[in-house]
Protein backbone atom coordinates (compact mmCIF):
# COMPACT_ATOMS: atom_id res chain seq x y z
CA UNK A 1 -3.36 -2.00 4.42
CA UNK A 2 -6.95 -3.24 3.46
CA UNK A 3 -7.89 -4.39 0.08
CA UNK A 4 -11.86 -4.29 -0.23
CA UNK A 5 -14.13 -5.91 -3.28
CA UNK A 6 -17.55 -5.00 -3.74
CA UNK A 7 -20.13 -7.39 -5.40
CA UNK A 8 -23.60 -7.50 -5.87
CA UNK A 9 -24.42 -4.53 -8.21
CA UNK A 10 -26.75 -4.79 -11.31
CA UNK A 11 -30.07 -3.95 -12.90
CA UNK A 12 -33.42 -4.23 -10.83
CA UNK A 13 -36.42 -2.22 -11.14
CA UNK A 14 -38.15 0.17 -8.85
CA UNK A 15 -39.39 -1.44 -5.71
CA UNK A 16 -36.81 -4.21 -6.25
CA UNK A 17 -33.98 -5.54 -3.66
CA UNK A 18 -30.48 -6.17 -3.82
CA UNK A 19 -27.88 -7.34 -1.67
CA UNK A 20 -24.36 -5.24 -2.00
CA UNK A 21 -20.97 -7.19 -0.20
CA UNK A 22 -17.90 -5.70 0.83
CA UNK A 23 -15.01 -8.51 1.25
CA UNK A 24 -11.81 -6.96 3.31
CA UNK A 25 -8.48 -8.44 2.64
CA UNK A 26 -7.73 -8.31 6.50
CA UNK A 27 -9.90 -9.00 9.65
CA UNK A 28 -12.80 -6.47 10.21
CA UNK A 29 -13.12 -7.37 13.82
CA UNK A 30 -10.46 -4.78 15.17
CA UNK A 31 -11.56 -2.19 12.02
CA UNK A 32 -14.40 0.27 14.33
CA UNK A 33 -15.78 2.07 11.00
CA UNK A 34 -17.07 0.66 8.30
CA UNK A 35 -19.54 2.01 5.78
CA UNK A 36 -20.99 2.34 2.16
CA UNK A 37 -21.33 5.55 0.16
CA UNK A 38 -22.42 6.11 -3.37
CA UNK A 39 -22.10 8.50 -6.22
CA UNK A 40 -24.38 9.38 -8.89
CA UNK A 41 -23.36 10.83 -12.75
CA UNK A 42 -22.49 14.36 -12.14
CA UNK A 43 -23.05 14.16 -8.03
CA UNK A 44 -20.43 14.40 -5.11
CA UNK A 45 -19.86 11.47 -3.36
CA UNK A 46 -22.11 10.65 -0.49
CA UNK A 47 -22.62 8.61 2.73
CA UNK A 48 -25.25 6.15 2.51
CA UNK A 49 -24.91 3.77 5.77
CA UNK A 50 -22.04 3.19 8.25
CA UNK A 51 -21.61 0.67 11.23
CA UNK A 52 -19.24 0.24 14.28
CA UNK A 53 -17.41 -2.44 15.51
CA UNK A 54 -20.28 -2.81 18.11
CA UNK A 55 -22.99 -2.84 15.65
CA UNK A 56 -24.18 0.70 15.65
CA UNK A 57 -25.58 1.96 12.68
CA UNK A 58 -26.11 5.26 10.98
CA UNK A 59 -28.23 5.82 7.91
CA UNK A 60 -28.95 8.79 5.67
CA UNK A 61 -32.09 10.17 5.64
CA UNK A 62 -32.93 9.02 2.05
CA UNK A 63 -32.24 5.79 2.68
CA UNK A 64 -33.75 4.88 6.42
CA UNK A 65 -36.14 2.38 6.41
CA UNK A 66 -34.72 0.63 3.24
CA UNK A 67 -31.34 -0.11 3.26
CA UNK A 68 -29.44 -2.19 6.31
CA UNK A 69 -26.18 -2.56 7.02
CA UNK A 70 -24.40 -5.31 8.70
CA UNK A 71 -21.13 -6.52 9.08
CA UNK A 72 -19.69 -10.52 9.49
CA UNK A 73 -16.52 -10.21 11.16
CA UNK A 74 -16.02 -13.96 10.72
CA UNK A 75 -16.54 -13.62 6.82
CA UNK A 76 -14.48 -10.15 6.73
CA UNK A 77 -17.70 -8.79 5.14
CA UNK A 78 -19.83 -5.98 5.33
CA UNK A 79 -23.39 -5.97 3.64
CA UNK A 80 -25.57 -2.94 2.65
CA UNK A 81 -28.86 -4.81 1.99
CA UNK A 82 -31.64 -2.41 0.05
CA UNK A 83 -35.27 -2.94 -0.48
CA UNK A 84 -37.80 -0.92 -2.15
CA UNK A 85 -35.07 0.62 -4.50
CA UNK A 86 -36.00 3.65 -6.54
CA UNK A 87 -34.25 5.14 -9.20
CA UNK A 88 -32.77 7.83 -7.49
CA UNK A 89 -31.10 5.10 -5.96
CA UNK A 90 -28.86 4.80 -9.15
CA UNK A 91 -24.91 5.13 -8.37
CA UNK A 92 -22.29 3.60 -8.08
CA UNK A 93 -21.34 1.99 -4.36
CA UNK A 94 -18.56 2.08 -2.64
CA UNK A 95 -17.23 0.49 0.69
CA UNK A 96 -15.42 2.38 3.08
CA UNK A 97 -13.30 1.68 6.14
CA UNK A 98 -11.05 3.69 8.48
CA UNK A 99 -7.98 1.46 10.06
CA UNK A 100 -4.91 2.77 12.00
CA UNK A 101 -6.05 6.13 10.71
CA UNK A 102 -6.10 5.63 7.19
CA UNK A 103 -9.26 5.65 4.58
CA UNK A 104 -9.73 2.69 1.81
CA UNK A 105 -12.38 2.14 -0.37
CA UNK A 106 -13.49 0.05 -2.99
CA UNK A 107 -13.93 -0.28 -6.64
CA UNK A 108 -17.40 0.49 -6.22
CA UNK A 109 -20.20 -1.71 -7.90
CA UNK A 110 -22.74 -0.20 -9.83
CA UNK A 111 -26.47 0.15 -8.89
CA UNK A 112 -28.92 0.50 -11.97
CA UNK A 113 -32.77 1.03 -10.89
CA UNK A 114 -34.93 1.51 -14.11
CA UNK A 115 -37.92 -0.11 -15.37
């Protein structure tokens, strides 16, 4: 089982940065997917970025060239970090991981871009 705690939500405005973290209860290093999706008022639930145990990353298209995500396997910690925020960016987060064929996520941390 895999416990994971988001942090790093708020308020920023447009063109601002923030820093999202995703603490697992367990070590990430043997856990291959990883990711971070988000979901807006009255919107499914969607992918945003996901990375590998080897470091490969995937991005959606409305977020490429923005947001990065990286994982410390030492820290049990994977990061989504996003820069030049809009507010369509708006939702709240979640983290995501598949291990030993099961799916957890998070409590999700909201995201608020407004001037």
């Amino acid at each position: 089982q895999v416990q994971l705690v988001e942090s790093g939500g708020g308020l920023v405005q447009p063109g601002g940065s923030l820093r999202l973290s995703c603490a697992a209860s367990r070590s990430i290093f043997s856990i291959n997917s990883m990711g971070w999706y988000r979901q807006a008022p009255g919107k499914q639930r969607e992918l945003v970025a996901s990375i590998n145990s080897a470091g490969s990353t995937d991005y959606a298209e409305f977020v490429k060239g923005r947001f990065t995500i990286s994982r410390d396997n030492a820290k049990n910690t994977v990061y989504l970090q996003m820069n030049s925020l809009k507010p369509e960016d708006t939702a709240v987060y979640y983290c995501n991981v598949i291990f030993l064929g099961l799916v957890y996520w998070g409590q999700g941390t909201q995201v608020t871009v407004s001037s």
